[in-house]
Protein backbone atom coordinates (compact mmCIF):
# COMPACT_ATOMS: atom_id res chain seq x y z
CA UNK A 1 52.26 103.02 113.95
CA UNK A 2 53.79 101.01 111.26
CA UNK A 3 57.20 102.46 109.99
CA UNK A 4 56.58 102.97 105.95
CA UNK A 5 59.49 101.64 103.71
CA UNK A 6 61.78 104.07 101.51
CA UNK A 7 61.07 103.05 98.06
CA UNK A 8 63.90 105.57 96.79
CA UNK A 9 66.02 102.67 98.71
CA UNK A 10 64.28 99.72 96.92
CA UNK A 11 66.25 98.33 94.00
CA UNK A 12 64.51 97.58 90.29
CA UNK A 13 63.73 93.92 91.37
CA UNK A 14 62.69 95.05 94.98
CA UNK A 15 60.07 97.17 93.80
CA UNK A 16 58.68 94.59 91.06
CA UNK A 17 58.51 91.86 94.05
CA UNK A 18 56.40 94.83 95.74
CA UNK A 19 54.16 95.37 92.69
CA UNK A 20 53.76 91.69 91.80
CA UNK A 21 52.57 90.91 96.09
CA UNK A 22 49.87 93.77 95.67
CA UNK A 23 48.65 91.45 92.77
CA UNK A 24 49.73 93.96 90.03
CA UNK A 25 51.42 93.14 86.80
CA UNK A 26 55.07 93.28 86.23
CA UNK A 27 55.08 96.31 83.81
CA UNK A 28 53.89 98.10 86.77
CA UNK A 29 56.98 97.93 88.23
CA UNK A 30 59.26 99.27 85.80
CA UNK A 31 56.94 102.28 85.63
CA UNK A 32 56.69 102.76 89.36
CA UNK A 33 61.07 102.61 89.69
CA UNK A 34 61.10 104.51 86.17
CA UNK A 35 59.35 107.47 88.46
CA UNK A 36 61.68 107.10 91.27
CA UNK A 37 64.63 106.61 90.15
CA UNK A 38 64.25 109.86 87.99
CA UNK A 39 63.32 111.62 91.64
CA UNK A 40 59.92 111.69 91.58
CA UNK A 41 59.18 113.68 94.85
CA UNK A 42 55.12 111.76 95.52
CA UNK A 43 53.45 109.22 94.24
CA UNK A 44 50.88 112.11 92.74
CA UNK A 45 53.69 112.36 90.33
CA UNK A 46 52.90 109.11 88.45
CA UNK A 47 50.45 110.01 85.98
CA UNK A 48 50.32 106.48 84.39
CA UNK A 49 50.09 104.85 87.29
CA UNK A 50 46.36 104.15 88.54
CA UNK A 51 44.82 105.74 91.66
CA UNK A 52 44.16 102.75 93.18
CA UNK A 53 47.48 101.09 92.95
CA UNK A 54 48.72 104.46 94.26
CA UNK A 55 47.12 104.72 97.25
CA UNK A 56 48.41 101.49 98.22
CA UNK A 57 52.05 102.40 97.70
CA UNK A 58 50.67 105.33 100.27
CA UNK A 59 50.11 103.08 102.72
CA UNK A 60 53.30 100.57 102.33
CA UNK A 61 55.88 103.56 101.48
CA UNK A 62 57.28 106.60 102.42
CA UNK A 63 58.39 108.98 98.74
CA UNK A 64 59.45 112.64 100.21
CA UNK A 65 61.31 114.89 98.67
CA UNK A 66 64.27 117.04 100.19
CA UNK A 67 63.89 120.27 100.99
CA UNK A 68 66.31 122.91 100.38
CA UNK A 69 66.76 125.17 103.47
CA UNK A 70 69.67 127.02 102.16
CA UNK A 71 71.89 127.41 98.79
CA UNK A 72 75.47 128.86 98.34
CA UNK A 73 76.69 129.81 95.25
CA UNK A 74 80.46 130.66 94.87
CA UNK A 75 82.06 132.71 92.30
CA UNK A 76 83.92 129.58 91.00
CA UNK A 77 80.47 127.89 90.30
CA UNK A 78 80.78 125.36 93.52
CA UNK A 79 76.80 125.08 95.15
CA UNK A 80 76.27 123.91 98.42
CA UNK A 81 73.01 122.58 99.83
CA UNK A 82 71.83 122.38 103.19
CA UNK A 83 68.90 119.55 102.96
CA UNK A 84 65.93 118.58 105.32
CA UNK A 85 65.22 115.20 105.35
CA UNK A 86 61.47 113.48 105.85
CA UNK A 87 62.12 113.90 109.35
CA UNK A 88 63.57 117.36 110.21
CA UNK A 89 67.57 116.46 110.59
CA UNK A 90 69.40 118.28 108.08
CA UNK A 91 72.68 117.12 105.69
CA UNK A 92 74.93 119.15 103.14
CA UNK A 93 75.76 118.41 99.26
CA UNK A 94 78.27 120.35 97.53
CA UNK A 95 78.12 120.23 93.97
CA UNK A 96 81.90 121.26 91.95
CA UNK A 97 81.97 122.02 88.26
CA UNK A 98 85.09 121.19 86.62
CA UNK A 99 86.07 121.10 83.15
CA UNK A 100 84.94 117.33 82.78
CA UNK A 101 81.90 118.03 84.25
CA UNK A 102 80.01 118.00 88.02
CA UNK A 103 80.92 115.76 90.48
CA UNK A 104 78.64 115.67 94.15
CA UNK A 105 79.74 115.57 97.55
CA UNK A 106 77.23 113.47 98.84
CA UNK A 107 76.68 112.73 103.01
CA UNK A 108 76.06 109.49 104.25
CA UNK A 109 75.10 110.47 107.82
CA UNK A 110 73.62 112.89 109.87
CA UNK A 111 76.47 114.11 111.93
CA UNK A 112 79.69 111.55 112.74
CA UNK A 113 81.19 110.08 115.39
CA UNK A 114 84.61 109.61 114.87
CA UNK A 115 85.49 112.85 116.83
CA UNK A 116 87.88 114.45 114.35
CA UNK A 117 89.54 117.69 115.52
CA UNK A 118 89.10 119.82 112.03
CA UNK A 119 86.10 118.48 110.89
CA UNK A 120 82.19 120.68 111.60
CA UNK A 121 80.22 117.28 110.58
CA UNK A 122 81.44 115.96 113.82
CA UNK A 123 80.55 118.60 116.49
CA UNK A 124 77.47 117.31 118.51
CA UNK A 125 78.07 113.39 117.62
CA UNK A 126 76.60 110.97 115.23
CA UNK A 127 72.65 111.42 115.06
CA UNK A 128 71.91 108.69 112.18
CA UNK A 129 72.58 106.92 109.19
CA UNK A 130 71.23 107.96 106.01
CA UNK A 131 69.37 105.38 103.92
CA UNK A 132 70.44 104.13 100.39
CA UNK A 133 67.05 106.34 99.24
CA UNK A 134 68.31 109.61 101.15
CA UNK A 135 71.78 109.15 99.38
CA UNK A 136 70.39 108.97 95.99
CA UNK A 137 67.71 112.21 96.66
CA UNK A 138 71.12 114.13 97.31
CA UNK A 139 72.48 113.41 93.92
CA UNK A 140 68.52 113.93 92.31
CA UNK A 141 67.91 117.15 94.37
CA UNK A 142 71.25 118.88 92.94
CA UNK A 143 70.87 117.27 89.74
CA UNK A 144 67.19 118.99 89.71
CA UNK A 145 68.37 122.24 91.22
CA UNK A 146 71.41 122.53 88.82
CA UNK A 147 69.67 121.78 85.81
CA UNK A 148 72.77 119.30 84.82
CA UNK A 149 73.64 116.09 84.61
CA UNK A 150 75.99 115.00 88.25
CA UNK A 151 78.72 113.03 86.28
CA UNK A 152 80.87 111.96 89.29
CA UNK A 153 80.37 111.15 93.15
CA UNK A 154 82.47 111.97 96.07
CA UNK A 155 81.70 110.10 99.25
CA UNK A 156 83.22 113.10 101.40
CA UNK A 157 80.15 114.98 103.05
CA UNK A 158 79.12 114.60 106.59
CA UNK A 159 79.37 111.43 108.01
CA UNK A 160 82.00 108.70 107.69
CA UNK A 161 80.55 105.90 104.65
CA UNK A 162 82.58 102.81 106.09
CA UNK A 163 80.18 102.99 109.19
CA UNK A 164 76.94 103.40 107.37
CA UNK A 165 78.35 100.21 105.01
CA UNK A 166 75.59 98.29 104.30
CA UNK A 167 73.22 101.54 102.86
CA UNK A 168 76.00 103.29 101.35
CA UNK A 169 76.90 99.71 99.31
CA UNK A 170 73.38 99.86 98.00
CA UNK A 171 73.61 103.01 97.32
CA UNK A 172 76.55 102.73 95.18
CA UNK A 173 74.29 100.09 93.01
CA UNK A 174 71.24 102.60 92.80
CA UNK A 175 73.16 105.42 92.15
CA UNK A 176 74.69 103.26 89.13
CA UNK A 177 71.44 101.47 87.77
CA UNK A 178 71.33 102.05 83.89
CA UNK A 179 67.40 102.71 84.52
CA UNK A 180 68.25 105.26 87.29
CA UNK A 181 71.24 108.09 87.72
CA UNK A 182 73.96 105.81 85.48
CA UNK A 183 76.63 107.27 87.43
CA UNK A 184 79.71 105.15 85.80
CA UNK A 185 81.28 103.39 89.31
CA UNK A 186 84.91 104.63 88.03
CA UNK A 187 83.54 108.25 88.70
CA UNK A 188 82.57 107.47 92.24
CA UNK A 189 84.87 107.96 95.29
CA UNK A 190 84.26 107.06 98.58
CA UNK A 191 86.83 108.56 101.67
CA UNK A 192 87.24 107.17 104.90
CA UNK A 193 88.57 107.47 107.95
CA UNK A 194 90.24 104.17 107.84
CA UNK A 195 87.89 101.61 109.23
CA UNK A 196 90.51 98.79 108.82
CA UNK A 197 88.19 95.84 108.48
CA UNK A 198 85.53 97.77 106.23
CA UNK A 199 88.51 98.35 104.06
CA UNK A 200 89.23 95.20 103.30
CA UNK A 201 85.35 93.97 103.17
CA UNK A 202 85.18 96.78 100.13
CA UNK A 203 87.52 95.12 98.48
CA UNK A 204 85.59 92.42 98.24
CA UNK A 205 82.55 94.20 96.50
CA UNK A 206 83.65 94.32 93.32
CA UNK A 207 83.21 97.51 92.95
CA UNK A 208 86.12 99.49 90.36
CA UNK A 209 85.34 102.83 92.61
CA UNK A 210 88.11 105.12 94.14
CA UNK A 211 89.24 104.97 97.93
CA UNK A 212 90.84 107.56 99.36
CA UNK A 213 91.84 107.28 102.89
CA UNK A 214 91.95 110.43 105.20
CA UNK A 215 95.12 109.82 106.71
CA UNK A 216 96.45 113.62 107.94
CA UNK A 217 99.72 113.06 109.59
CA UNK A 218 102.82 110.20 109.10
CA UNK A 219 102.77 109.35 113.02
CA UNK A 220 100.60 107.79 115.11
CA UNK A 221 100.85 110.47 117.91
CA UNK A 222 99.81 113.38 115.55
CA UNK A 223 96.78 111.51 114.05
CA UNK A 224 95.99 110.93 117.31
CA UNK A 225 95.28 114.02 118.26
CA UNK A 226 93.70 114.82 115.33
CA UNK A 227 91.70 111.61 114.42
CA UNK A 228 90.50 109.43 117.74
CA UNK A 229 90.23 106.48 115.31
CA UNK A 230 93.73 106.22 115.29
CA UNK A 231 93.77 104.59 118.94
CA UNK A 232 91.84 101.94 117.60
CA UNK A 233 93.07 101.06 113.99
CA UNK A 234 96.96 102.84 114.51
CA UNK A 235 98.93 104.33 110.68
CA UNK A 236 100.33 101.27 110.05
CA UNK A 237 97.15 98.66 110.23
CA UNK A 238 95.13 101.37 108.18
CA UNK A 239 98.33 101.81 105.34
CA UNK A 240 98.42 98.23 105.31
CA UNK A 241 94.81 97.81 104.35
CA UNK A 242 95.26 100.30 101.65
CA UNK A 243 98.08 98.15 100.62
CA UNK A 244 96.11 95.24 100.58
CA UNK A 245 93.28 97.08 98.48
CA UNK A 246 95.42 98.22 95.47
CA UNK A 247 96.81 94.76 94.91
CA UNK A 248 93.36 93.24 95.40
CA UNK A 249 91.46 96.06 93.09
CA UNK A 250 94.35 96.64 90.94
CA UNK A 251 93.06 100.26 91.71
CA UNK A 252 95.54 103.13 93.04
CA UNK A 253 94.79 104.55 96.38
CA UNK A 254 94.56 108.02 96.88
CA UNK A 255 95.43 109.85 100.71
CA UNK A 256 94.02 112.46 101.88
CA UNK A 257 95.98 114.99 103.91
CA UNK A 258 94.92 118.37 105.41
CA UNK A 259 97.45 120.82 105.86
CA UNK A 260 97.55 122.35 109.58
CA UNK A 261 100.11 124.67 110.07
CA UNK A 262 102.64 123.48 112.45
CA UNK A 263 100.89 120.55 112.98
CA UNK A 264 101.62 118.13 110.28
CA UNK A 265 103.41 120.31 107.34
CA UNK A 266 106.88 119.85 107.96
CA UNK A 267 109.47 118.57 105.84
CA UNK A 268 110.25 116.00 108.44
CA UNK A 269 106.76 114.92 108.10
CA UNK A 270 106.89 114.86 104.68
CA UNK A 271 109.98 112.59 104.67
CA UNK A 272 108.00 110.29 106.74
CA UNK A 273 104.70 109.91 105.26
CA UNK A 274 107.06 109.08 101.80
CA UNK A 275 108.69 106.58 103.39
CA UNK A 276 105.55 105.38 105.46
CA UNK A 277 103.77 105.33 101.15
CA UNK A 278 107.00 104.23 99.26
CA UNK A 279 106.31 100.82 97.11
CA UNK A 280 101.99 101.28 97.39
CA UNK A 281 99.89 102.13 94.23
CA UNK A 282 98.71 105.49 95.66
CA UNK A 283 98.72 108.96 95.23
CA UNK A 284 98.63 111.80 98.28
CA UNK A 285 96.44 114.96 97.86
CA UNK A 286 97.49 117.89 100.12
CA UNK A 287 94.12 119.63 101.12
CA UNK A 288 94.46 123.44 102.38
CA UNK A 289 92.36 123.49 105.74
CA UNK A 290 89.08 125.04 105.62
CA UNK A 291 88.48 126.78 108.90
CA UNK A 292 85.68 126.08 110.67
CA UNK A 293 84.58 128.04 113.76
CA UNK A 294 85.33 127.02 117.08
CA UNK A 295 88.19 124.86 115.96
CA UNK A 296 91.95 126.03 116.53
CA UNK A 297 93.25 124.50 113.42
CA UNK A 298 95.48 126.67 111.65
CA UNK A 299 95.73 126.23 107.73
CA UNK A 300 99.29 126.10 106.51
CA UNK A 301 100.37 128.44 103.91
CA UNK A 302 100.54 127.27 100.31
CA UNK A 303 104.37 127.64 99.64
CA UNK A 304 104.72 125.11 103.04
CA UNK A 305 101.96 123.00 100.59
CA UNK A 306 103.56 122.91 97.64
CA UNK A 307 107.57 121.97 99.33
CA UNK A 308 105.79 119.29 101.15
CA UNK A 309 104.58 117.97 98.18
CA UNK A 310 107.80 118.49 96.54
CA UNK A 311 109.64 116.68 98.77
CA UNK A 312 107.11 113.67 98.61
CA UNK A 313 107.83 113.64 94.87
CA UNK A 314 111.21 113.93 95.07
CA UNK A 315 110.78 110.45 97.47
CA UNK A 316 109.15 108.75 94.95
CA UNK A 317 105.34 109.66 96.21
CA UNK A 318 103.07 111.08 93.81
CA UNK A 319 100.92 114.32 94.77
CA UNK A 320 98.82 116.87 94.26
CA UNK A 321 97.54 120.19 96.04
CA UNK A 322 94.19 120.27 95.88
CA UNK A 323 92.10 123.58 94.31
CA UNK A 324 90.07 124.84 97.09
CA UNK A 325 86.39 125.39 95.87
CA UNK A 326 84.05 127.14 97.02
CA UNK A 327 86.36 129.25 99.33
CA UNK A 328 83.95 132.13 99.47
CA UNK A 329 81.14 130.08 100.77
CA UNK A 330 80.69 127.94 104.00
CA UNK A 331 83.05 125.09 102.61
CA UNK A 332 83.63 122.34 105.05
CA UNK A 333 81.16 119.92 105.61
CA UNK A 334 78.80 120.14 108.45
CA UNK A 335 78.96 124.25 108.80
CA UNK A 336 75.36 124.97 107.42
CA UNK A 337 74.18 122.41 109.71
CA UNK A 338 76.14 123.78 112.75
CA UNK A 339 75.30 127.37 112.17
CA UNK A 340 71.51 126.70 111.79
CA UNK A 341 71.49 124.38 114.92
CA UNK A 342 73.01 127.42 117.18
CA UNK A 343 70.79 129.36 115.31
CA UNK A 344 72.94 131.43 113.57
């Protein structure tokens, strides 16, 4: 049977080349995408469209809708969604209200496979990429559910975005498009776990979004053990990248470092991921753990936090210690999923 195409994935001048081949005429286009790109969930939806031309676009496409299977609310406002996609896998989105408004964390894959130690998204592998359509229903679905406009993106769900490149680039120009979402690419970030050459083909784009880089420890040997990925693109290849993408991008660099009590929190440490950061356009944010079951992972206690971060600034490395959100809730990535695939 013929695979249908995701027309949530089609840009505004793939869908008119789609319209214009069924011998329709142009305007038809720009209602069709009008319809999707506000998150139209089937084509029954488009009441201006004609019957005729709709049951074609049955036949060619696939339009679904996700489903929510669960919804956590925390007392600080944070919601997190556990979605089913057309096809029965499931992925989170965690929407955060701040005082500038709601930013998504969106997932660009089912499951991961780069094998980190405190991370739930990775337990039981990578299953599949998203597509650039299944991206853009996370950001409808919440904006739908929440009633509210999602102002900013956070590449930071399940799944790691530099190896899902080529959907999560068109994503990026979907989620933008005036006519769709008109999510401002300066409010998007997108986190990796430093996929040295996808680093520097980003920096190519010409895209003005925010990297962040989760980096974790200031030695190869700790990040090791922590990140696999390490073996194969070591500290100072993936640091040098991030180097190479501020002066490119003109854009500061922002690392991300979880906190794991004995593990990576120690002044030491802290004297060597300054020195390791000392002369780059970047800023470090120190992330308290969030447990997650079956992991041993520790998280370090927030006076160790805020010394480390101290002694970072007194080495001339700017930081932060991240608010934890939605504390009371399943917060890491990838737990819903987990916990509803033991059957829990």
């Amino acid at each position: 049977m013929r695979e249908l195409t995701d027309i949530r994935s089609m840009t505004s001048h793939e869908v008119e080349e789609l319209i214009l081949s069924l011998g329709e005429p142009k305007y038809r286009a720009a209602q069709v995408y009008a319809w999707v790109a506000k998150g139209a969930a089937s084509f029954d939806e488009m009441s201006d469209i004609p019957s005729a031309l709709r049951a074609k676009l049955k036949e060619l496409c696939r339009l679904s809708a996700l489903k929510i299977l669960e919804k956590q609310t925390s007392k600080d406002g944070t919601v997190k969604y556990l979605f089913e996609l057309h096809d029965g896998n499931t992925v989170e989105s965690v929407l955060m209200r701040y005082e500038h408004g709601s930013t998504l964390c969106v997932s660009s894959q089912v499951g991961c496979r780069m094998g980190c130690s405190f991370c739930a998204s990775t337990v039981g592998g990578l299953v599949r990429n998203l597509s650039a359509g299944e991206m853009l229903e996370q950001v409808q679905a919440a904006a739908q559910g929440s009633g509210e406009r999602v102002d900013g993106l956070v590449l930071m769900g399940m799944g790691e975005p530099l190896d899902n490149y080529d959907n999560v680039i068109k994503f990026l120009h979907l989620v933008n498009d005036s006519l769709g979402m008109g999510i401002g690419y300066r409010h998007i970030s997108l986190s990796t776990c430093g996929l040295v050459p996808m680093i520097d083909k980003l920096a190519g784009e010409g895209l003005p979004i925010t990297l962040s880089i989760s980096l974790h420890a200031p030695t190869d040997a700790v990040r090791a053990a922590m990140m696999p990925v390490t073996k194969k693109w070591p500290i100072g290849q993936v640091v040098a990248a991030a180097s190479r993408y501020a002066r490119r991008t003109g854009r500061k660099v922002y690392f991300e470092y979880t906190m794991v009590a004995g593990v990576n929190d120690s002044k030491e440490q802290a004297q060597l991921l300054a020195a390791l950061l000392r002369g780059i356009l970047c800023h470090v944010n120190l992330i308290p753990l969030n447990p997650v079951a079956g992991k041993e992972n520790v998280a370090s206690d927030r006076k160790r936090i805020y010394a480390f971060s101290a002694t970072l600034m007194k080495n001339g490395v700017s930081s932060t210690v991240r608010r934890r959100l939605g504390s009371d809730i399943d917060a890491a990535c990838g737990q819903l999923r987990r916990r509803r695939m033991d059957g829990n």
